[in-house]
Protein backbone atom coordinates (compact mmCIF):
# COMPACT_ATOMS: atom_id res chain seq x y z
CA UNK A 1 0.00 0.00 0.00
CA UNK A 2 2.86 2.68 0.99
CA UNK A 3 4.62 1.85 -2.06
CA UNK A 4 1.26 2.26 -4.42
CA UNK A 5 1.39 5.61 -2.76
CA UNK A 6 4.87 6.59 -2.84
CA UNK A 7 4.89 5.60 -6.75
CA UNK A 8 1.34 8.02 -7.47
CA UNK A 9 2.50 10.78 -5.45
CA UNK A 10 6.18 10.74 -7.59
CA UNK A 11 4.27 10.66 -10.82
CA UNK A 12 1.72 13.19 -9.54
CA UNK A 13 4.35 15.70 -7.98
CA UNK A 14 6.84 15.31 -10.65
CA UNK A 15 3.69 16.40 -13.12
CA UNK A 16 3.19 19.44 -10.98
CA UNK A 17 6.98 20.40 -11.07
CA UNK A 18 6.96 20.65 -14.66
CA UNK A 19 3.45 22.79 -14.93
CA UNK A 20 5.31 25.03 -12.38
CA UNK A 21 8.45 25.36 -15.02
CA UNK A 22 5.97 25.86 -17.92
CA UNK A 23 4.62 28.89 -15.95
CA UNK A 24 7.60 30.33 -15.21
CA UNK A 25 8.54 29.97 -18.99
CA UNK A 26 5.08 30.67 -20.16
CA UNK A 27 4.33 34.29 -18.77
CA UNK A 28 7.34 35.17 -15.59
CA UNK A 29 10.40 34.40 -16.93
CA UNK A 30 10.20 37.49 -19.77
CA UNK A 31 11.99 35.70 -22.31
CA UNK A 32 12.48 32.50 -24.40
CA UNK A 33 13.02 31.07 -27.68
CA UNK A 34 12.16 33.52 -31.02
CA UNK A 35 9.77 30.81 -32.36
CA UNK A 36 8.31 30.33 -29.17
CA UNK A 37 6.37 33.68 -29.16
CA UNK A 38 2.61 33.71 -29.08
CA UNK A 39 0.01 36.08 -28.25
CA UNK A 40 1.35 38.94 -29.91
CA UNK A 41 5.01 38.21 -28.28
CA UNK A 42 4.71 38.68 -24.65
CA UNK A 43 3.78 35.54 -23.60
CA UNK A 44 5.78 32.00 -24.94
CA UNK A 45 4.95 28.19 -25.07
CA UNK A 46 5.54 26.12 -22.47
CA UNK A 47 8.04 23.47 -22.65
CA UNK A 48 9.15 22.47 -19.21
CA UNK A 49 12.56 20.24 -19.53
CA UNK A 50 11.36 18.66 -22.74
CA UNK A 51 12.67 21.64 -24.89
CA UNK A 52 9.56 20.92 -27.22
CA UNK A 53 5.99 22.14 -26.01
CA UNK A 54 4.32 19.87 -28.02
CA UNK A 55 5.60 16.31 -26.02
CA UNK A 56 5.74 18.18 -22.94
CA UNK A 57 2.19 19.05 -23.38
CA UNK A 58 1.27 15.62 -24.21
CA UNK A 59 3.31 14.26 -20.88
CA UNK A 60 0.88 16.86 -18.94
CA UNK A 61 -1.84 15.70 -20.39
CA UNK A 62 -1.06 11.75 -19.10
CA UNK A 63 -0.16 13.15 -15.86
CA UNK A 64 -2.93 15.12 -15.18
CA UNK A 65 -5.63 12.76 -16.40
CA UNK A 66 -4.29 10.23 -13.66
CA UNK A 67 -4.60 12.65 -10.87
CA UNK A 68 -8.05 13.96 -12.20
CA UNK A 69 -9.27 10.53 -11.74
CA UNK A 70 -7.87 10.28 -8.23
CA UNK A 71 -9.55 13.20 -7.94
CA UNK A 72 -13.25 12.32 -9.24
CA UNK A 73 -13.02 8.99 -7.40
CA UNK A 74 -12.51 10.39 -4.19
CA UNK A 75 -15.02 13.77 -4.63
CA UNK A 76 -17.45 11.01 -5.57
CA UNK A 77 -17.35 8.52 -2.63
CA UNK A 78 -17.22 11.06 -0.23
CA UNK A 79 -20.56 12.70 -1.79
CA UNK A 80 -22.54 9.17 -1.85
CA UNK A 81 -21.15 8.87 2.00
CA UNK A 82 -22.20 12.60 2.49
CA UNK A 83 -25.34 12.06 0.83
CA UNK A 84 -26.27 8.60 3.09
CA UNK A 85 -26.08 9.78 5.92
CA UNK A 86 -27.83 12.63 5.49
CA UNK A 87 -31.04 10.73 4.44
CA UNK A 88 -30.34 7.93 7.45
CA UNK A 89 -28.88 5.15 5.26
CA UNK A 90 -25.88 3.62 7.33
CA UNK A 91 -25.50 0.67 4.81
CA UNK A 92 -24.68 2.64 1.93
CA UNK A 93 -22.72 5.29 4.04
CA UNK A 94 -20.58 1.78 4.76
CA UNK A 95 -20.34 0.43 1.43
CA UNK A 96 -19.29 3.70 0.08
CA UNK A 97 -15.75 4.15 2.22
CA UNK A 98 -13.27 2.27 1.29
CA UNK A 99 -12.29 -1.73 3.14
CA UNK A 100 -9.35 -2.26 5.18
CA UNK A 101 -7.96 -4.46 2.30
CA UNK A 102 -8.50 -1.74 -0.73
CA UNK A 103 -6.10 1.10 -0.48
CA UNK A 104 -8.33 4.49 0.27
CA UNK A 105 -7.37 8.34 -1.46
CA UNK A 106 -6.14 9.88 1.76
CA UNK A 107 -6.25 13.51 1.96
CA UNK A 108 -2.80 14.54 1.69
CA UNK A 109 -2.49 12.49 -2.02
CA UNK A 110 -6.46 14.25 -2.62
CA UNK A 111 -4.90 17.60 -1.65
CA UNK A 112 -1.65 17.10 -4.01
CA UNK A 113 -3.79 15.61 -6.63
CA UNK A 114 -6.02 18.53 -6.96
CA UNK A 115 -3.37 20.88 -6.42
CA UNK A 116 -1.44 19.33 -9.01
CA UNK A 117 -4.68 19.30 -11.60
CA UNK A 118 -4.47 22.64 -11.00
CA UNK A 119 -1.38 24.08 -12.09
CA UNK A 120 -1.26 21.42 -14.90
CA UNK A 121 -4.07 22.55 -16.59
CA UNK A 122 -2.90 25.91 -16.83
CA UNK A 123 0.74 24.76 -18.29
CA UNK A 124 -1.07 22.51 -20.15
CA UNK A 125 -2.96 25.58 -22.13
CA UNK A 126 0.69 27.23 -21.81
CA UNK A 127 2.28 24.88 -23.90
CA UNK A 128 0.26 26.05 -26.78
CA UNK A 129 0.11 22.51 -28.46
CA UNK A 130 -3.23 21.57 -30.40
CA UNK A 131 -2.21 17.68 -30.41
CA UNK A 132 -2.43 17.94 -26.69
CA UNK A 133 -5.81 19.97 -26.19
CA UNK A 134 -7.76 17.64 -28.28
CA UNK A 135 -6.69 14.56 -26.38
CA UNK A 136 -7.12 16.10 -23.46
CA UNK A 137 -10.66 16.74 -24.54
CA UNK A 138 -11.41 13.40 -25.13
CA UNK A 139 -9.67 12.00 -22.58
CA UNK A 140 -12.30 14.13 -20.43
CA UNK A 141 -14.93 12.86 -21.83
CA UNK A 142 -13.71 9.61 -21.73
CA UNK A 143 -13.13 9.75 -17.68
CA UNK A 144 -16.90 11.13 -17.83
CA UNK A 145 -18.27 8.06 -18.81
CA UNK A 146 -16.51 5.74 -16.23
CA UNK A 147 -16.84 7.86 -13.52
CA UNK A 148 -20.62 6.59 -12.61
CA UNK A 149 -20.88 3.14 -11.28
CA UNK A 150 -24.44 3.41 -13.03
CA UNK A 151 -23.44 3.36 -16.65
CA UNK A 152 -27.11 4.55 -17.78
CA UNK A 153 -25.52 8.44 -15.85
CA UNK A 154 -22.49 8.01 -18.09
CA UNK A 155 -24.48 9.19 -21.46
CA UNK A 156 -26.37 11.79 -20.04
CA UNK A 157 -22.94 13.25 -17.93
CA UNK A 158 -21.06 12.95 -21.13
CA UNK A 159 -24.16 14.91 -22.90
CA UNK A 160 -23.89 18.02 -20.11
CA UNK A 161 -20.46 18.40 -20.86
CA UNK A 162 -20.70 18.40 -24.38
CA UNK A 163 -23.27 20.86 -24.44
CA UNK A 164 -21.68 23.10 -21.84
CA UNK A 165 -18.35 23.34 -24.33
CA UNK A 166 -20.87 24.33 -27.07
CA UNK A 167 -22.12 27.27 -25.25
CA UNK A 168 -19.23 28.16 -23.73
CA UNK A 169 -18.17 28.18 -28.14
CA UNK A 170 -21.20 30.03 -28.87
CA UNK A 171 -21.28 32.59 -26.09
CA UNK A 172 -18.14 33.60 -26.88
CA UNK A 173 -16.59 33.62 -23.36
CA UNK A 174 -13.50 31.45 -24.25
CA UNK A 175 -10.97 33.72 -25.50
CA UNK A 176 -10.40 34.49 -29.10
CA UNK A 177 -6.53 33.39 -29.18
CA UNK A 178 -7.43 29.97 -27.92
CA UNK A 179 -10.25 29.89 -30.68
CA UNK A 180 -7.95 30.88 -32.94
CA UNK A 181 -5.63 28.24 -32.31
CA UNK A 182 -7.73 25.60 -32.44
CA UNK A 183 -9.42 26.69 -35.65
CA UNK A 184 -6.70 28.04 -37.89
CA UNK A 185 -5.14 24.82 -39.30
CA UNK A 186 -8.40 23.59 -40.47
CA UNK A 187 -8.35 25.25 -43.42
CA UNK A 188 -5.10 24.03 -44.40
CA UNK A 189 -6.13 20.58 -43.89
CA UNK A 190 -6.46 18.93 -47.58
CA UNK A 191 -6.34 15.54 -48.66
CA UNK A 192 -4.49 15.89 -51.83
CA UNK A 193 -1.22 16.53 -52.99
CA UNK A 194 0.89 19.05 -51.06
CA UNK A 195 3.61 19.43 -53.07
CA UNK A 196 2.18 22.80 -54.96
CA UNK A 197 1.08 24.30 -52.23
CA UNK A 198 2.25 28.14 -51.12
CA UNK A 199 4.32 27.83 -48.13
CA UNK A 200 3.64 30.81 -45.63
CA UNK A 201 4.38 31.37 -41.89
CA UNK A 202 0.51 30.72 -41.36
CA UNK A 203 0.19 27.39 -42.37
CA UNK A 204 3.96 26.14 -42.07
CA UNK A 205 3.35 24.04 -39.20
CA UNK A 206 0.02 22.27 -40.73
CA UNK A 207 1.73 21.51 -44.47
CA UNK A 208 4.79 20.37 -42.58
CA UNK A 209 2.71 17.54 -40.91
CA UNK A 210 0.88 16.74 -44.13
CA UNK A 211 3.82 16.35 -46.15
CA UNK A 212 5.17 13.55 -43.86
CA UNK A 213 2.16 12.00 -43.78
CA UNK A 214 2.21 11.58 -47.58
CA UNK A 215 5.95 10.64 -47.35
CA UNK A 216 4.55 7.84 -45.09
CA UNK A 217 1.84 6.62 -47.29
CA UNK A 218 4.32 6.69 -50.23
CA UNK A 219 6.16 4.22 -48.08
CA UNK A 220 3.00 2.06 -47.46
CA UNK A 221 2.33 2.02 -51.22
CA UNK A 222 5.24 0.46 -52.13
CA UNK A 223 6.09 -1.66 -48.56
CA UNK A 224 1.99 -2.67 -47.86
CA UNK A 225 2.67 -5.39 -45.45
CA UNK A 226 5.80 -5.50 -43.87
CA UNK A 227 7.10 -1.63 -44.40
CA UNK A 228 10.38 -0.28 -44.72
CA UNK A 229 11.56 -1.51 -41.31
CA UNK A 230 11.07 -0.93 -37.88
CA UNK A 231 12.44 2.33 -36.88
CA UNK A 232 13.89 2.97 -40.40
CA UNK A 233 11.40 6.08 -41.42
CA UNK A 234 14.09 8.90 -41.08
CA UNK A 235 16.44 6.83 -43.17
CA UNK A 236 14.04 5.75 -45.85
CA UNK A 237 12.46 9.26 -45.90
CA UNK A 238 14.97 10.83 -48.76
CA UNK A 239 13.66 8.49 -51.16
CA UNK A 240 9.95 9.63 -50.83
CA UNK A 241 9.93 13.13 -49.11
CA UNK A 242 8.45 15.81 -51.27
CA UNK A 243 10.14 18.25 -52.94
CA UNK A 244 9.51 21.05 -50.66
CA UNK A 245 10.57 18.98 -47.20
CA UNK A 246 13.96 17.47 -47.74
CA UNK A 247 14.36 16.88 -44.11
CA UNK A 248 13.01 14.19 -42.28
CA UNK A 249 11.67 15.30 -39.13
CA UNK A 250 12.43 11.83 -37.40
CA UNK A 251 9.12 10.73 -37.28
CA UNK A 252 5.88 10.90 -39.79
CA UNK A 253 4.04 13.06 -36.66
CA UNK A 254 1.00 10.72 -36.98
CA UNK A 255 1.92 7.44 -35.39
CA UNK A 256 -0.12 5.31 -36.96
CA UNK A 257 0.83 5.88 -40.00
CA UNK A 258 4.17 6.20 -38.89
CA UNK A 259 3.82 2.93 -38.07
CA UNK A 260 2.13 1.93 -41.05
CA UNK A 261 5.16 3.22 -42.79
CA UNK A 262 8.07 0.68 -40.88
CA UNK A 263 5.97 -2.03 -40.15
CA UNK A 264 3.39 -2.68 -42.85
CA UNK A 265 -0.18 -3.40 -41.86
CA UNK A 266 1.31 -6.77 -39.93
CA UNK A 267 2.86 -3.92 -37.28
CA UNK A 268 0.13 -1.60 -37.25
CA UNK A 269 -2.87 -4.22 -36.54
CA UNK A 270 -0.36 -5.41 -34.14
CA UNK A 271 -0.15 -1.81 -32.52
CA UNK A 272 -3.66 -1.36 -32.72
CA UNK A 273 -4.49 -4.56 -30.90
CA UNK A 274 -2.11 -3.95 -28.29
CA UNK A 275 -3.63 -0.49 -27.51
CA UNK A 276 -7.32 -2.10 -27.91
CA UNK A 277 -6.62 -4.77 -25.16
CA UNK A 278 -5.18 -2.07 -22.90
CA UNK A 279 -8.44 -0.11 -23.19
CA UNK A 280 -10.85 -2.57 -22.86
CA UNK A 281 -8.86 -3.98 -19.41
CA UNK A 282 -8.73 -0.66 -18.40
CA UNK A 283 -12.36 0.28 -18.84
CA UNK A 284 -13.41 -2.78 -16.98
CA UNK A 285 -11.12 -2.34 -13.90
CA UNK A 286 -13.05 0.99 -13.98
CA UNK A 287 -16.02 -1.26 -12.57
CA UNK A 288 -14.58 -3.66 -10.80
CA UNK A 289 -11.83 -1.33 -8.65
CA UNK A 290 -12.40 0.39 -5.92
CA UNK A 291 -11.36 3.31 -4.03
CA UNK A 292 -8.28 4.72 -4.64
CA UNK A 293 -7.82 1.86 -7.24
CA UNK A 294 -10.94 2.82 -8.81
CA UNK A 295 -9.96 6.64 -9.44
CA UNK A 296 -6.46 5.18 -10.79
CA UNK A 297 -7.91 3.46 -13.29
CA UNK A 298 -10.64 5.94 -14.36
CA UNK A 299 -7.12 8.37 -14.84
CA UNK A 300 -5.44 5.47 -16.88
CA UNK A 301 -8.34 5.26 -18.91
CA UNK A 302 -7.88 8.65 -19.31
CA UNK A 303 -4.48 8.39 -20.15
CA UNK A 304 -4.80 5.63 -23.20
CA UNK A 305 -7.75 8.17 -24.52
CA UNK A 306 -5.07 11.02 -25.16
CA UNK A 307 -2.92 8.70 -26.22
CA UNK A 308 -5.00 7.25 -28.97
CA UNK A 309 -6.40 11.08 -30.01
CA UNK A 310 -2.77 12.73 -29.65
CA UNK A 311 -1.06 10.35 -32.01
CA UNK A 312 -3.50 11.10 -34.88
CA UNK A 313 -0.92 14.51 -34.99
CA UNK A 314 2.33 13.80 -33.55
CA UNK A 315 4.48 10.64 -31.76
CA UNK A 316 4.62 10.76 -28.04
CA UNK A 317 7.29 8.06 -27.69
CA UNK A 318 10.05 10.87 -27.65
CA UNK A 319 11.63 13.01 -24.85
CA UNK A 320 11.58 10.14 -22.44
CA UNK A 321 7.99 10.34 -22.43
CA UNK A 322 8.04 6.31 -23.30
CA UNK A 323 9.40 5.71 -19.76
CA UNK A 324 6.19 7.51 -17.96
CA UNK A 325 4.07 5.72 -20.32
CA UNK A 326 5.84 2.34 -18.82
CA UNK A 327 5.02 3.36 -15.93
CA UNK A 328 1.53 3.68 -15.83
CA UNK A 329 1.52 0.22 -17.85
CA UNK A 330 3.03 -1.28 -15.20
CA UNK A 331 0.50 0.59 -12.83
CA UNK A 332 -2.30 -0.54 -14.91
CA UNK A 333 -0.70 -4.49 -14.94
CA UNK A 334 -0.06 -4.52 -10.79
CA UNK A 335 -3.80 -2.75 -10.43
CA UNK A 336 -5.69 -5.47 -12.40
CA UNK A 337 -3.76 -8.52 -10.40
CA UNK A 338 -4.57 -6.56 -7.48
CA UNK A 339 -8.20 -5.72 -7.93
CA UNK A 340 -8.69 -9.57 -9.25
CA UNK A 341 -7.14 -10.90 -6.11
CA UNK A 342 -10.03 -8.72 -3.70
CA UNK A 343 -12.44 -9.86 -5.97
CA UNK A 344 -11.33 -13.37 -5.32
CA UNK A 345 -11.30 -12.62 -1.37
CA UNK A 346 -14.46 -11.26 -1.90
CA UNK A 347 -16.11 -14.00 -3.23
CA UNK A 348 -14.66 -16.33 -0.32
């Protein structure tokens, strides 16, 4: 149990250390990289010690999705305790705390997980990185849906929220640089040919991304099933990159197709089934867990959701980011032995 807790407070507190260092850089510091200047160049993306906002903004995302759901857990349980005894109902009261053999949130891991929530969400929307947001956003509303033990509340929470974004969209309350940013790009999003396509500091960042997709699908074309080779899409990219982009950026910035690209469809269904068994374990340890295990696994669920969205526009396995995502693997493994082994007490 200590060492469950020792392990989520590191990853927790380590994820608040970096939003700290993205606010500094974001808006106290006073300076920071040229091409790091945004809103009207006073302000500059976050990028903690990553040096990049975007994977930095992805590893805050991870982070704080796991202590949201430590979060939502605990806020939750202590309502339904809250709420029993105020209408005289001991039994449920009981069965809501948490039993001497599950571990329980206590309050100084609640306190540092919402703290921590916090300050990442701001860095988070410091770091300026699109990729991020939108996994973010659906990691949200995944976390949404597991969060009631009655799945029949999940559609109708997810349905609030949904409708809340829209008229926060329509009211025009969120502010126009954030609208702005996650609008722009969409009209440089094409599926043809890039290759004639004006260049301009506007869309740079967007035709950039969809000429390394189409160097990637090149390399599916002509390497359907078993691709170029694992790893090999930086050296194989001279021999398909588009005129415009002779440099290979390392990695197609979709990893799917990236994938696609060194490992044929054999590696990608491979990937894809990987990632599929990891979700559907982690959705159902969202009703079997619980307590602290139980918020845990609502984050990791969380987690896997950005995952899935963020790829679609970058690769997250870079800047040590892989190792966190071991991590919480191996969190996700130890939690669904564990929670398996109280069922089976349980049932005793």
């Amino acid at each position: 149990d200590r060492r469950l807790r020792w392990l989520v407070d590191v990853r927790i507190g380590a994820g608040g250390l970096q939003a700290l260092i993205g606010i500094w850089q974001f808006g106290l510091r006073g300076e920071g990289p040229e091409h790091f200047r945004i809103l009207g160049g006073d302000f500059f993306r976050a990028y903690g010690t990553f040096e990049q906002p975007n994977p930095y903004g992805g590893y805050l995302a991870l982070t704080t999705a796991l202590a949201l759901g430590v979060v939502l857990e605990a806020t939750r349980r202590r309502y339904v305790s809250w709420y029993a005894r105020r209408e005289g109902n001991p039994d449920v009261s009981q069965r809501s705390t948490d039993s001497p053999i599950t571990p329980s949130t206590t309050l100084p891991l609640y306190v540092l997980s919402g703290g921590a929530v916090g300050l990442m969400l701001v860095s988070l929307v410091a770091s300026w990185s699109r990729g991020a947001w939108l996994g973010f956003a659906a990691a949200a509303l995944a976390m949404t849906a597991a969060l009631p033990r009655k799945r029949s509340w999940s559609f109708l929470l997810i349905l609030t929220l949904l409708i809340g974004s829209v008229g926060l969209y329509t009211s025009g309350r969120l502010p126009p640089s954030f609208i702005a940013r996650m609008t722009s790009f969409v009209q440089d999003i094409r599926l043809e040919d890039v290759r004639g396509v004006p260049i301009n500091d506007a869309n740079y960042a967007v035709i950039e991304r969809l000429a390394h997709w189409q160097a990637a699908l090149s390399m599916v074309r002509y390497h359907l099933w078993t691709g170029v080779g694992f790893g090999c899409y930086e050296a194989a990219y001279p021999s398909f990159a588009l005129i415009n982009w002779p440099i290979a950026l390392g990695h197609a910035h979709n990893i799917y197709l990236n994938l696609a690209a060194e490992t044929g469809l054999i590696g990608l269904g491979a990937y894809l089934v990987l990632w599929g068994v990891v979700l559907w374990q982690t959705w159902r340890m969202t009703h079997r867990a619980r307590g602290m295990m139980r918020g845990l696994a609502i984050g990791l669920l969380g987690a896997w959701t950005h995952i899935s969205v963020h790829h679609l526009l970058d690769n997250l396995y870079v800047n040590n980011v892989h190792l966190h995502i071991g991590v919480l693997l191996g969190l996700a493994a130890f939690m669904i032995q564990y929670t398996n082994r109280i069922i089976s007490i349980y049932d005793r």
